[in-house]
C-alpha atoms as a PDB file:
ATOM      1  CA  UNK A   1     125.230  82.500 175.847  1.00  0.00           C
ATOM      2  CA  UNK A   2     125.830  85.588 173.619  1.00  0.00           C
ATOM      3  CA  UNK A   3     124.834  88.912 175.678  1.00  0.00           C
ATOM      4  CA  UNK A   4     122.712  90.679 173.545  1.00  0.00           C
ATOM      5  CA  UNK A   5     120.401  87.431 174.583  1.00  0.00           C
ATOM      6  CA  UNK A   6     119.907  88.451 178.067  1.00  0.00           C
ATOM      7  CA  UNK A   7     117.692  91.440 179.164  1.00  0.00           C
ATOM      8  CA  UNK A   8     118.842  94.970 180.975  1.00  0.00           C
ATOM      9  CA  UNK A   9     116.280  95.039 183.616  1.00  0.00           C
ATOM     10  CA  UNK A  10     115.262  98.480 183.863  1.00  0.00           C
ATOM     11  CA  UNK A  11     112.573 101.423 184.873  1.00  0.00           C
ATOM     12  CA  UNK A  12     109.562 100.766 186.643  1.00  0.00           C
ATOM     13  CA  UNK A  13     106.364 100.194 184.750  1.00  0.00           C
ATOM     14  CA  UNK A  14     103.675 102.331 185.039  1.00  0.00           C
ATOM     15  CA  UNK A  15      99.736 100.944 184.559  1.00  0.00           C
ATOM     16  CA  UNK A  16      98.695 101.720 181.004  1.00  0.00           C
ATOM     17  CA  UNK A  17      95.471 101.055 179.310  1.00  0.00           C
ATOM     18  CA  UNK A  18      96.572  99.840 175.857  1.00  0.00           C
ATOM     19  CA  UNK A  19      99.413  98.002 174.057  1.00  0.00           C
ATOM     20  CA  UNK A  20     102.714 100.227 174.303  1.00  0.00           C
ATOM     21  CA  UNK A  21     105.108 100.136 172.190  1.00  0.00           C
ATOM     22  CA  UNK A  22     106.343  96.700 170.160  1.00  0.00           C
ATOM     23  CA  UNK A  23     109.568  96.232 170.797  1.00  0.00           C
ATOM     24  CA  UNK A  24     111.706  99.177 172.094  1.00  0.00           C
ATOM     25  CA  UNK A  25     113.195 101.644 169.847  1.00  0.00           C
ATOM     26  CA  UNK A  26     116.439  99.510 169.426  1.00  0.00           C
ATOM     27  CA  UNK A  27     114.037  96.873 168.075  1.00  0.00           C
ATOM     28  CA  UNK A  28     112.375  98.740 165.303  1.00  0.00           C
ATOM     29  CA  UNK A  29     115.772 100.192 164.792  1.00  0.00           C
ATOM     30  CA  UNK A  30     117.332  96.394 164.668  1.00  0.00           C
ATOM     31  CA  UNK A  31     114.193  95.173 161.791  1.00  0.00           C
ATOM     32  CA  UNK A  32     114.851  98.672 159.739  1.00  0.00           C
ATOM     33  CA  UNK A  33     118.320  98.046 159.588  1.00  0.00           C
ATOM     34  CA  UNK A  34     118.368  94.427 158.122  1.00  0.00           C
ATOM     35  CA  UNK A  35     115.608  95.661 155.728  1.00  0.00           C
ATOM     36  CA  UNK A  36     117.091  98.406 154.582  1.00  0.00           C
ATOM     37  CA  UNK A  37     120.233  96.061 153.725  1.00  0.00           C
ATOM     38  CA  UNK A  38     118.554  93.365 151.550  1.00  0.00           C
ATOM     39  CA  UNK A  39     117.005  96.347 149.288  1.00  0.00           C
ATOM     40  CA  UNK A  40     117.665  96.108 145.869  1.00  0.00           C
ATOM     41  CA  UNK A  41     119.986  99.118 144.852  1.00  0.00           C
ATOM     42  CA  UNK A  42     116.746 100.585 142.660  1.00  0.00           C
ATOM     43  CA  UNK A  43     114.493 100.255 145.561  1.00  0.00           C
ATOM     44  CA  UNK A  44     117.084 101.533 148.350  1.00  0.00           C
ATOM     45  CA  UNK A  45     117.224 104.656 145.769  1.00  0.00           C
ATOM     46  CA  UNK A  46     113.503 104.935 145.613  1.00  0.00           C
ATOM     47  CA  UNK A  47     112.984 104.224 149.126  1.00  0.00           C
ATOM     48  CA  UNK A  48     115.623 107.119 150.110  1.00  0.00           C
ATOM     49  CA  UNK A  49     114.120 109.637 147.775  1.00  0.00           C
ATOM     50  CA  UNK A  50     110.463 108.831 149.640  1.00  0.00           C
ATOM     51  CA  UNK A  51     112.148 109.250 152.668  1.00  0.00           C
ATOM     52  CA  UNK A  52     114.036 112.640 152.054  1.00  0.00           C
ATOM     53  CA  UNK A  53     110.853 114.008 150.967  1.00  0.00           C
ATOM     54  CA  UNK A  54     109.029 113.842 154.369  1.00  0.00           C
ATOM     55  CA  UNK A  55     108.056 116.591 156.187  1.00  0.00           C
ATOM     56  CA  UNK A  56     110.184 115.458 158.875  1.00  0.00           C
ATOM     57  CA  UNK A  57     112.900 114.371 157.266  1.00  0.00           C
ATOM     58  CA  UNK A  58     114.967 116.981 158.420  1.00  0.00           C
ATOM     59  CA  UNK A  59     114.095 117.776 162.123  1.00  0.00           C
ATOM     60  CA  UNK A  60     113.533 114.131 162.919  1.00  0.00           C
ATOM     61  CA  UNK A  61     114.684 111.800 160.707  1.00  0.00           C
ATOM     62  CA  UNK A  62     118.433 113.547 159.937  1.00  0.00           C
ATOM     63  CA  UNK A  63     118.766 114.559 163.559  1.00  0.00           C
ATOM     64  CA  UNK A  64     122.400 113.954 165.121  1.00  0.00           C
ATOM     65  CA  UNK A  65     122.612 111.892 161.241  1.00  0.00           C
ATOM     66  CA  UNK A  66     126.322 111.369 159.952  1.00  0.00           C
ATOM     67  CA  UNK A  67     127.097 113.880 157.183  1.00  0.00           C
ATOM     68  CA  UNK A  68     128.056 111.064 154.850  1.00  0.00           C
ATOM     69  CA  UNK A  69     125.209 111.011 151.919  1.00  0.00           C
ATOM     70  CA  UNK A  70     124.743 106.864 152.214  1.00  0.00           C
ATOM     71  CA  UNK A  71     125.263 106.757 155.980  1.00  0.00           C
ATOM     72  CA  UNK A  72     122.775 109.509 156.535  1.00  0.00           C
ATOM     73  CA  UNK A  73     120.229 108.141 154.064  1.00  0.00           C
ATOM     74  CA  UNK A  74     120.521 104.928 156.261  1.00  0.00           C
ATOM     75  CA  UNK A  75     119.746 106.556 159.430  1.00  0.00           C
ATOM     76  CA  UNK A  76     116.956 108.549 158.300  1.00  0.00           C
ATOM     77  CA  UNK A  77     115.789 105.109 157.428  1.00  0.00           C
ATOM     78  CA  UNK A  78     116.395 103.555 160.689  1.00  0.00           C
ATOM     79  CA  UNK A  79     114.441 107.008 162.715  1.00  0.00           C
ATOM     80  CA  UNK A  80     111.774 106.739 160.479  1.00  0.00           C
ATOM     81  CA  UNK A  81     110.817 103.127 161.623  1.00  0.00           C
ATOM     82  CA  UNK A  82     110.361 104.831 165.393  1.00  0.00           C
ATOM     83  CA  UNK A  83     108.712 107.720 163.802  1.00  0.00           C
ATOM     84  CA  UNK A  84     104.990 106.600 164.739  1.00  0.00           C
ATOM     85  CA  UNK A  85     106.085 105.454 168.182  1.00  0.00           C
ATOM     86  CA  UNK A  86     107.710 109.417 168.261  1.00  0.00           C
ATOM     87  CA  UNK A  87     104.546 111.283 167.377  1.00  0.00           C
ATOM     88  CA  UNK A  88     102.059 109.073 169.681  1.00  0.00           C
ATOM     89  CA  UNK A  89     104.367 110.000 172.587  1.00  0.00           C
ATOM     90  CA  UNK A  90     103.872 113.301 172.844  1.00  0.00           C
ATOM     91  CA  UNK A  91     104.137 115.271 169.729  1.00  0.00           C
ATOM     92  CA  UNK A  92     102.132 118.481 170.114  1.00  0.00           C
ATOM     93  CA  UNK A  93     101.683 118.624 166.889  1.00  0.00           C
ATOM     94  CA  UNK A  94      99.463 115.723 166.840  1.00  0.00           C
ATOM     95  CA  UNK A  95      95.784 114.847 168.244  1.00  0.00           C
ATOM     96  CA  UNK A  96      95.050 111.930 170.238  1.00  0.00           C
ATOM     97  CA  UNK A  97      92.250 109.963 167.715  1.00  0.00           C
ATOM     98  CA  UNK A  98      91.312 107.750 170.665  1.00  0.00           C
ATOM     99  CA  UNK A  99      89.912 110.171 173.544  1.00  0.00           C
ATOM    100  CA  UNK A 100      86.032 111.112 172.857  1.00  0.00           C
ATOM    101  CA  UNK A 101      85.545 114.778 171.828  1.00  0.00           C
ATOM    102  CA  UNK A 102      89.518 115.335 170.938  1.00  0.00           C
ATOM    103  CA  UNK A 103      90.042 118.330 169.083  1.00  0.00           C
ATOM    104  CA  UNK A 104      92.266 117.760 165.262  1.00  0.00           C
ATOM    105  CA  UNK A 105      95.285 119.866 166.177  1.00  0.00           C
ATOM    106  CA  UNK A 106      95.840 122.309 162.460  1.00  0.00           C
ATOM    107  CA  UNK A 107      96.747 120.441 159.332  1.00  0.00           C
ATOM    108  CA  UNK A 108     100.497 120.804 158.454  1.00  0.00           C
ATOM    109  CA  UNK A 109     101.673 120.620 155.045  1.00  0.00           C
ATOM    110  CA  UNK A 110     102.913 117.019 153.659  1.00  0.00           C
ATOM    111  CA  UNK A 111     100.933 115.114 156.548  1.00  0.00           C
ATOM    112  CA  UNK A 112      97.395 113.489 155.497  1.00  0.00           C
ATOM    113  CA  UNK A 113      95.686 114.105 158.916  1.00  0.00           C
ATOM    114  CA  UNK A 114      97.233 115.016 162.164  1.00  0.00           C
ATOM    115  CA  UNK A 115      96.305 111.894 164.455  1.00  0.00           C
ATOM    116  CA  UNK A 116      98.640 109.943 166.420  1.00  0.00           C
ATOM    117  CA  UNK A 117      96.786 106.781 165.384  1.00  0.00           C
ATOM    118  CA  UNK A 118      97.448 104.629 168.206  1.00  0.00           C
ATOM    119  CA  UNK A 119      94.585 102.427 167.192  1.00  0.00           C
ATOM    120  CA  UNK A 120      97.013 101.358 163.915  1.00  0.00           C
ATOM    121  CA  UNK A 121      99.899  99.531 166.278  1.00  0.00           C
ATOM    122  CA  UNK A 122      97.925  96.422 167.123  1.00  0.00           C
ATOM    123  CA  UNK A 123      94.875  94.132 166.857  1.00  0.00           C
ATOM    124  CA  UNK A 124      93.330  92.497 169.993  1.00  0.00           C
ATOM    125  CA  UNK A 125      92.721  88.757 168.865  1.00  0.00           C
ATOM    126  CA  UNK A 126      90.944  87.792 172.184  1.00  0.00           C
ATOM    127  CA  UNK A 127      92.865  84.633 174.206  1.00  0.00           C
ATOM    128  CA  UNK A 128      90.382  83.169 176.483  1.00  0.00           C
ATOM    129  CA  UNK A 129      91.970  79.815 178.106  1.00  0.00           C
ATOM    130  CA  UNK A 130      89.597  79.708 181.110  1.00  0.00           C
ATOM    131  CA  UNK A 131      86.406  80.637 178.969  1.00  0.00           C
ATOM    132  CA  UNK A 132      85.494  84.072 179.621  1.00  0.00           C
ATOM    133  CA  UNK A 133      83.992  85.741 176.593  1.00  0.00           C
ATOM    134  CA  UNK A 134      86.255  88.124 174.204  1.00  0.00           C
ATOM    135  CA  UNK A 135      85.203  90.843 172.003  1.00  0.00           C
ATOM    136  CA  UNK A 136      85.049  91.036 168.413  1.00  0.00           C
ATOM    137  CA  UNK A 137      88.896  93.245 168.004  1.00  0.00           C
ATOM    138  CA  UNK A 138      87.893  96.433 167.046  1.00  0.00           C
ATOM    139  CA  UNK A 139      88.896  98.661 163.687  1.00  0.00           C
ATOM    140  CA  UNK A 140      91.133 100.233 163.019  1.00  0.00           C
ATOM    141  CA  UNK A 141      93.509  98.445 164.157  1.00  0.00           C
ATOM    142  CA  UNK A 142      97.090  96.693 162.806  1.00  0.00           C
ATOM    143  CA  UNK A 143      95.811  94.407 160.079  1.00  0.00           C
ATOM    144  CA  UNK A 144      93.364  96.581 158.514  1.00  0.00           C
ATOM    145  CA  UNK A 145      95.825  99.714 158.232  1.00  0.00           C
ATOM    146  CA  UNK A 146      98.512  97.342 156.879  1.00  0.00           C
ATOM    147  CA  UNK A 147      96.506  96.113 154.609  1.00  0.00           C
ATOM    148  CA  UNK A 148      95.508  99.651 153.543  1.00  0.00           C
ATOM    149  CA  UNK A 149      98.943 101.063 153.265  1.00  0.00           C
ATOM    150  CA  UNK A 150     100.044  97.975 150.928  1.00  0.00           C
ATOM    151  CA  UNK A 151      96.963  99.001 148.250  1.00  0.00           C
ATOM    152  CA  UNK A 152      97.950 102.220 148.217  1.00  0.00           C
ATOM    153  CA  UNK A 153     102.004 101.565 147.891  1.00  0.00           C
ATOM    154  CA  UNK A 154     101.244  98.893 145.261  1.00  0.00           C
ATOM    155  CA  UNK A 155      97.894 100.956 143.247  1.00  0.00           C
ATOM    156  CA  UNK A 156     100.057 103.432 143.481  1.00  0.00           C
ATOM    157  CA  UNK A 157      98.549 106.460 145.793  1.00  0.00           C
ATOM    158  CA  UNK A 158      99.701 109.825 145.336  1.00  0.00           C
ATOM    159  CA  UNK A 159     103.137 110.225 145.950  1.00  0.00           C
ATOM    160  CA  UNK A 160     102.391 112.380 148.637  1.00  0.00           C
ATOM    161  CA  UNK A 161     100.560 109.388 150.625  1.00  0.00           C
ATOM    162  CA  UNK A 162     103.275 106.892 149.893  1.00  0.00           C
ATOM    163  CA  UNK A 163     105.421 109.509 151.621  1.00  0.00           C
ATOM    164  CA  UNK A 164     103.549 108.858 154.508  1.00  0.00           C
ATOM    165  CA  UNK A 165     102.797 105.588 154.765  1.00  0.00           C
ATOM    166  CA  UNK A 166     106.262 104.549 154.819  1.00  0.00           C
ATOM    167  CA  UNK A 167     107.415 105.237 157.971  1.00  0.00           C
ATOM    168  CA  UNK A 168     104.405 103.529 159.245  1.00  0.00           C
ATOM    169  CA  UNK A 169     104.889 100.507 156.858  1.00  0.00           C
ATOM    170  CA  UNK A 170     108.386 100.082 158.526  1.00  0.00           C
ATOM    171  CA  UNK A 171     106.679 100.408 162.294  1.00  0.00           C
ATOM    172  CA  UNK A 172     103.922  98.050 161.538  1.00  0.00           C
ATOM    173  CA  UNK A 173     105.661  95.429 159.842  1.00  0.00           C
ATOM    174  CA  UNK A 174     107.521  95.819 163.115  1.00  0.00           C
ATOM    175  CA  UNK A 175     105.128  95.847 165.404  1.00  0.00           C
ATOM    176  CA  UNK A 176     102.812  92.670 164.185  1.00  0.00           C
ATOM    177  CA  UNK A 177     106.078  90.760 164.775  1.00  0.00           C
ATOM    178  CA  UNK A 178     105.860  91.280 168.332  1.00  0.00           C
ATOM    179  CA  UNK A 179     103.762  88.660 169.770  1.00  0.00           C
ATOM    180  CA  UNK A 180     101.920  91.279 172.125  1.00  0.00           C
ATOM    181  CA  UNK A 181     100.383  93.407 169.669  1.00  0.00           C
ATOM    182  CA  UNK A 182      98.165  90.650 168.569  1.00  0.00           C
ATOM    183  CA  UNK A 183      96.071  89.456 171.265  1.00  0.00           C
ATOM    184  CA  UNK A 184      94.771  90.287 174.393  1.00  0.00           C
ATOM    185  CA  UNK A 185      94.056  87.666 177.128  1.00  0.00           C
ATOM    186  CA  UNK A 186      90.342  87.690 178.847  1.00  0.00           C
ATOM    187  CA  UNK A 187      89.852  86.293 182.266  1.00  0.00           C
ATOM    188  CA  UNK A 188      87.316  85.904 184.601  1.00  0.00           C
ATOM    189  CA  UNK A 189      89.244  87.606 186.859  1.00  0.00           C
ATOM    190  CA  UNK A 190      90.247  90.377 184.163  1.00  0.00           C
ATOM    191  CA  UNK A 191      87.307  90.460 181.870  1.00  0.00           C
ATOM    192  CA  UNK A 192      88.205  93.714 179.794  1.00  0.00           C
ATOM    193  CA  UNK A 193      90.997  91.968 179.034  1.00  0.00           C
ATOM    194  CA  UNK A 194      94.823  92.699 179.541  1.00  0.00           C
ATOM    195  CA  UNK A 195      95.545  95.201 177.122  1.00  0.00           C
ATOM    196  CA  UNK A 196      98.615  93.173 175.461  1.00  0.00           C
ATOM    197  CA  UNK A 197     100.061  92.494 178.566  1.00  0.00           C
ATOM    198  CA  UNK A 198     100.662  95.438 179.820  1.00  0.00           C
ATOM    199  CA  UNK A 199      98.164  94.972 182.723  1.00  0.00           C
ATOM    200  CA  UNK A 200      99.991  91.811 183.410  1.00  0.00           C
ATOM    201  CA  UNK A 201     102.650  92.655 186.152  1.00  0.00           C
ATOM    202  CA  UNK A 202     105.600  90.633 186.669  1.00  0.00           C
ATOM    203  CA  UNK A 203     108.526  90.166 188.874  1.00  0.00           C
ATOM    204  CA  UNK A 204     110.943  92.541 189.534  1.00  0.00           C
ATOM    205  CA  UNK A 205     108.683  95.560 188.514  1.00  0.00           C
ATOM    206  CA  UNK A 206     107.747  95.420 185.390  1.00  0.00           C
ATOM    207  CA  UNK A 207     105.045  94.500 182.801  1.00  0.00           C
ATOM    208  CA  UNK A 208     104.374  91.628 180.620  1.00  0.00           C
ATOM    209  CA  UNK A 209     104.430  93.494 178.030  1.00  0.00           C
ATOM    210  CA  UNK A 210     107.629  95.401 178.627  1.00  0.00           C
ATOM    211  CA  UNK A 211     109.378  92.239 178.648  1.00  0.00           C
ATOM    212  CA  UNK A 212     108.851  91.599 175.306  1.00  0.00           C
ATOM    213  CA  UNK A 213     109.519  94.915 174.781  1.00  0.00           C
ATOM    214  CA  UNK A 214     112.894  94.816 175.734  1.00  0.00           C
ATOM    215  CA  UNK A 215     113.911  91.410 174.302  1.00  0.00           C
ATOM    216  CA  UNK A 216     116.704  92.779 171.533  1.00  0.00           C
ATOM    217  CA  UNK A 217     118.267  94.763 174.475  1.00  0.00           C
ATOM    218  CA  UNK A 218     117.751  98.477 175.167  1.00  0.00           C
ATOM    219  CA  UNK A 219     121.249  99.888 173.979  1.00  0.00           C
ATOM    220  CA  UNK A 220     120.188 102.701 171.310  1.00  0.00           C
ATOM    221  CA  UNK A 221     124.195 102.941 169.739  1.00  0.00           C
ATOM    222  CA  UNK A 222     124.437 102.442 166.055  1.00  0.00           C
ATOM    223  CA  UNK A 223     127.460 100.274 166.992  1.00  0.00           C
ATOM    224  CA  UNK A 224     124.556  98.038 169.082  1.00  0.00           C
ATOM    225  CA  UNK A 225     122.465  98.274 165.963  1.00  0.00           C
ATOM    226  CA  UNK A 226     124.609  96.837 163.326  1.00  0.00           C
ATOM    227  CA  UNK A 227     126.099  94.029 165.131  1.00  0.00           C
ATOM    228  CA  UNK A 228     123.012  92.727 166.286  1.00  0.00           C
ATOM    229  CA  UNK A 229     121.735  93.363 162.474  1.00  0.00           C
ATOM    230  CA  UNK A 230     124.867  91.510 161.293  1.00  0.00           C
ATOM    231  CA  UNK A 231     124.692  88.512 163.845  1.00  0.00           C
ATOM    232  CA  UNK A 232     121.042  87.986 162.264  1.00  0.00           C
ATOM    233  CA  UNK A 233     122.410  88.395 158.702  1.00  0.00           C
ATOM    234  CA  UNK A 234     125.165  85.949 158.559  1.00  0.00           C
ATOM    235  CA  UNK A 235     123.007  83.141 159.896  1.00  0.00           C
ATOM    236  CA  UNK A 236     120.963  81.543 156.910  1.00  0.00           C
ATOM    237  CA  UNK A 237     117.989  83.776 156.046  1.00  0.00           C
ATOM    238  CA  UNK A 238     114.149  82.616 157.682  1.00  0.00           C
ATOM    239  CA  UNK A 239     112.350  80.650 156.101  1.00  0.00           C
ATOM    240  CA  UNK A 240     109.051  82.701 155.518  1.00  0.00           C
ATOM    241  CA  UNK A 241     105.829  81.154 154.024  1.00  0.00           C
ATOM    242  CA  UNK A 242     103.944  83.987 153.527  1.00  0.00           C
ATOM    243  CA  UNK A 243     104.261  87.420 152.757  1.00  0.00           C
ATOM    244  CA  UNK A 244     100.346  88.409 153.985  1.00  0.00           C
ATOM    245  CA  UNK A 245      99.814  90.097 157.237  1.00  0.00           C
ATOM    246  CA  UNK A 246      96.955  87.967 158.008  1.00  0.00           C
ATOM    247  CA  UNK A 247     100.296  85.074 158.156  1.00  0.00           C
ATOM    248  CA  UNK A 248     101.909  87.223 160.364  1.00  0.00           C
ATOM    249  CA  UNK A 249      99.571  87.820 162.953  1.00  0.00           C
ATOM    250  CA  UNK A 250      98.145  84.029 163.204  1.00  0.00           C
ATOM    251  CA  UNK A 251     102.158  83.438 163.631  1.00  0.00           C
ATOM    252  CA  UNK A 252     102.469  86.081 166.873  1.00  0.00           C
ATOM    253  CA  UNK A 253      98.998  84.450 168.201  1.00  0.00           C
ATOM    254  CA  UNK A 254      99.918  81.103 167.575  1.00  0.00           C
ATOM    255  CA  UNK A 255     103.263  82.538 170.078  1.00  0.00           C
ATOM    256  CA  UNK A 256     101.068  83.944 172.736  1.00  0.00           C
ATOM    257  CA  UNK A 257      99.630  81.000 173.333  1.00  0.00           C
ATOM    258  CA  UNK A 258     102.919  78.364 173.325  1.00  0.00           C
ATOM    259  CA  UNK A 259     105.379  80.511 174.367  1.00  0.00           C
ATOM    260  CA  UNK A 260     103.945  83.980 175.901  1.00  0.00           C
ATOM    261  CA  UNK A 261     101.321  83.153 178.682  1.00  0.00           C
ATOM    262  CA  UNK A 262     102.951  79.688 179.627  1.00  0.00           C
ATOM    263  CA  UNK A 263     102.984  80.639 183.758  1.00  0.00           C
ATOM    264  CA  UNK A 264      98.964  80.218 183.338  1.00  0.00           C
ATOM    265  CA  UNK A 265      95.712  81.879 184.344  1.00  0.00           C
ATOM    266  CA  UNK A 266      97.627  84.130 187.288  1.00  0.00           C
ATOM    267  CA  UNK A 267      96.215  87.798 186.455  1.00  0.00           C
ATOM    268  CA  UNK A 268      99.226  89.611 187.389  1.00  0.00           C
ATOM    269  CA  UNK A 269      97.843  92.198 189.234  1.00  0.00           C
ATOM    270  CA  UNK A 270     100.410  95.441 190.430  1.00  0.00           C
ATOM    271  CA  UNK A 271      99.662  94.071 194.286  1.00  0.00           C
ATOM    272  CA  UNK A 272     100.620  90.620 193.444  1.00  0.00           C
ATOM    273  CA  UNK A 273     103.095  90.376 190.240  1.00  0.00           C
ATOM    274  CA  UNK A 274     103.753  87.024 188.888  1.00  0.00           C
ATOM    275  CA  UNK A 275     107.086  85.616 189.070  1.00  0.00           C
ATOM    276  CA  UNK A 276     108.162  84.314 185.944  1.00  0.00           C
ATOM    277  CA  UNK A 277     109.602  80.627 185.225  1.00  0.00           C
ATOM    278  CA  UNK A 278     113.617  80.998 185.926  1.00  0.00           C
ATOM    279  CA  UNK A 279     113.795  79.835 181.766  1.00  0.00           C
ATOM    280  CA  UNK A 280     111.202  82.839 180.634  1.00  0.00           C
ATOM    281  CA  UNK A 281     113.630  85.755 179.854  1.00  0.00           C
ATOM    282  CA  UNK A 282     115.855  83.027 177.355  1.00  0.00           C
ATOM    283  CA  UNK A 283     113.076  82.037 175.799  1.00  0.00           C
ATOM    284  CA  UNK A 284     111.846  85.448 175.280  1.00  0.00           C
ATOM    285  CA  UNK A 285     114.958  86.348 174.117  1.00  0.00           C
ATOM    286  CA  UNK A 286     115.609  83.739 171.342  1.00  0.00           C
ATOM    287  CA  UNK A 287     111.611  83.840 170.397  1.00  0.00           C
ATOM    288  CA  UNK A 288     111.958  87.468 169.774  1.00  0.00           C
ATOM    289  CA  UNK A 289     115.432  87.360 168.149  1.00  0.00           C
ATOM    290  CA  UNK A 290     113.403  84.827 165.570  1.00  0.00           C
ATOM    291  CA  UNK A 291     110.263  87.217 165.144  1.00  0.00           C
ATOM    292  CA  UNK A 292     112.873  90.243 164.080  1.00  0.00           C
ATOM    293  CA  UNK A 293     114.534  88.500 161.509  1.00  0.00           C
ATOM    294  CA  UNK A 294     111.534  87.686 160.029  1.00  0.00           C
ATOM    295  CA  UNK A 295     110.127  91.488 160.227  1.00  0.00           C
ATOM    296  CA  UNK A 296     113.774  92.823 158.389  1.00  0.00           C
ATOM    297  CA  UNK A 297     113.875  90.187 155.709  1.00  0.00           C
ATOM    298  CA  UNK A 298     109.652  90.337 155.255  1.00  0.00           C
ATOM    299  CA  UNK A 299     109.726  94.482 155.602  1.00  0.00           C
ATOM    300  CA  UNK A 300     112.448  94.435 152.584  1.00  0.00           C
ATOM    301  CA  UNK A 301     110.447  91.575 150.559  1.00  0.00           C
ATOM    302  CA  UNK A 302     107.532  93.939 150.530  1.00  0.00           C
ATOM    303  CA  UNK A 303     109.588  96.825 149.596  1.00  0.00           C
ATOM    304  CA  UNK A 304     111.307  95.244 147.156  1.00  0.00           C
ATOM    305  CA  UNK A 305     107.866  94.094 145.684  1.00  0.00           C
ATOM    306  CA  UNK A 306     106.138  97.285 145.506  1.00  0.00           C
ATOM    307  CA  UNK A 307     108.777  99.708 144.790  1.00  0.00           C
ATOM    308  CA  UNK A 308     110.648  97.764 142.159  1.00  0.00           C
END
């Protein structure tokens, strides 16, 4: 079994109240990195010129970035695919859209609004396998910003709101791939729901959620990065019948419920974590190895589409 298929159990989970982030930062990093390989030289040019132009192009993106002009114009690529995650984790700069009453923090130039938008990284398709009732998902959410930020890439927006929507486009194409960010399961015994798994505890300390998470491993190194791009590449491209978001999510939903929730209607509360089937953390593995190649080679389909 290769390595990179088994998972570094790590850090202790703490209770949260909506879906964290899909896959790790080595995950988006992993899906950025095949895309940003099966670009057409016109678009990779296009795509790098967006990218440069970014109002954080220079303090985030180019951080720690190799001086070499094509090796740094790949990293900044590679950062900007976390850049979303970056800004809802903390980022002064930038208001929290969800709390009641927030505050907009000042408009900086190049930026659209100043919200962390952490409505935008998923879409709560209710699962209900014991009956209780699930809510309508509510907007915005994953599918309708996606589907947003391809009108305006394709129309074509200003420049200035293509600029933008890029990173995200990267992030989100990411994200619906992750089988978590497109339901939530609704119990009797957990009737708000559970949040994309991450109010489903699990053995040795951790959340659903985070396991899943953490399926392409959490080493960060470059080195890490392209190898596990490179193992994905030299196997035969996935087949992909559909290059419509609406596809993807019914894929991750149709995963939740054959391969996700298969230890059954246990709630997985913190006081009584579920212990996993001993084959879980394989099956994770090679699932989400599967749902990655299919964000890099669908992210770079789209790109090459709308920035030919």
């Amino acid at each position: 079994m290769h390595p990179t298929r088994f998972f570094t159990v790590w850090a202790t989970v703490c209770c949260l109240v909506a879906p964290g982030e899909a896959w790790n930062g080595t995950g988006h990093r992993i899906i950025a990195a095949i895309a940003y390989e099966k670009l057409t030289p016109s678009v990779r040019a296009r795509v790098d010129d967006l990218i440069r132009k970014h109002p954080d192009y220079v303090v985030v993106f180019t951080k720690d970035a190799p001086a070499d002009a094509t090796a740094r114009a790949r990293a900044a690529f590679l950062t900007a695919a976390n850049w979303p995650d970056m800004i809802r984790a903390g980022d002064a700069r930038f208001y929290d859209d969800t709390r009641k009453d927030v505050v907009p923090t000042p408009l900086l130039p190049g930026f659209p609004d100043m919200a962390r938008h952490a409505g935008w990284h998923f879409i709560d398709i209710p699962y209900t396998p014991d009956g209780a009732a699930g809510p309508v998902p509510p907007k915005p959410n994953i599918l309708t910003e996606l589907d947003r930020m391809l009108r305006e890439i394709k129309s074509p927006a200003s420049e200035q709101q293509i600029i933008y929507d890029l990173p995200w486009l990267e992030h989100l194409v990411g994200d619906v791939h992750q089988p978590l960010h497109c339901t939530s399961r609704f119990l009797r015994s957990q009737p708000k729901g559970d949040a994309g798994g991450n109010l489903v505890f699990v053995v040795p300390g951790r959340t659903l959620h985070s396991v899943w998470d953490d399926a392409p491993g959490t080493e960060s190194s470059d080195e890490y990065i392209t190898k596990y791009a490179a193992r994905i590449m030299a196997a035969p491209p996935p087949r992909l019948t559909s290059e419509y978001p609406e596809k993807w999510i019914d894929e991750s939903f149709k995963l939740d419920l054959t391969n996700v929730y298969t230890f059954g209607s246990e709630t997985g509360f913190r006081e009584h974590p579920i212990a996993l089937p001993s084959d879980y953390l394989e099956n994770a593995a090679n699932i989400s190895e599967q749902r990655i190649a299919a964000a890099g080679y669908r992210l770079a389909a789209v790109l090459n589409d709308l920035l030919k």
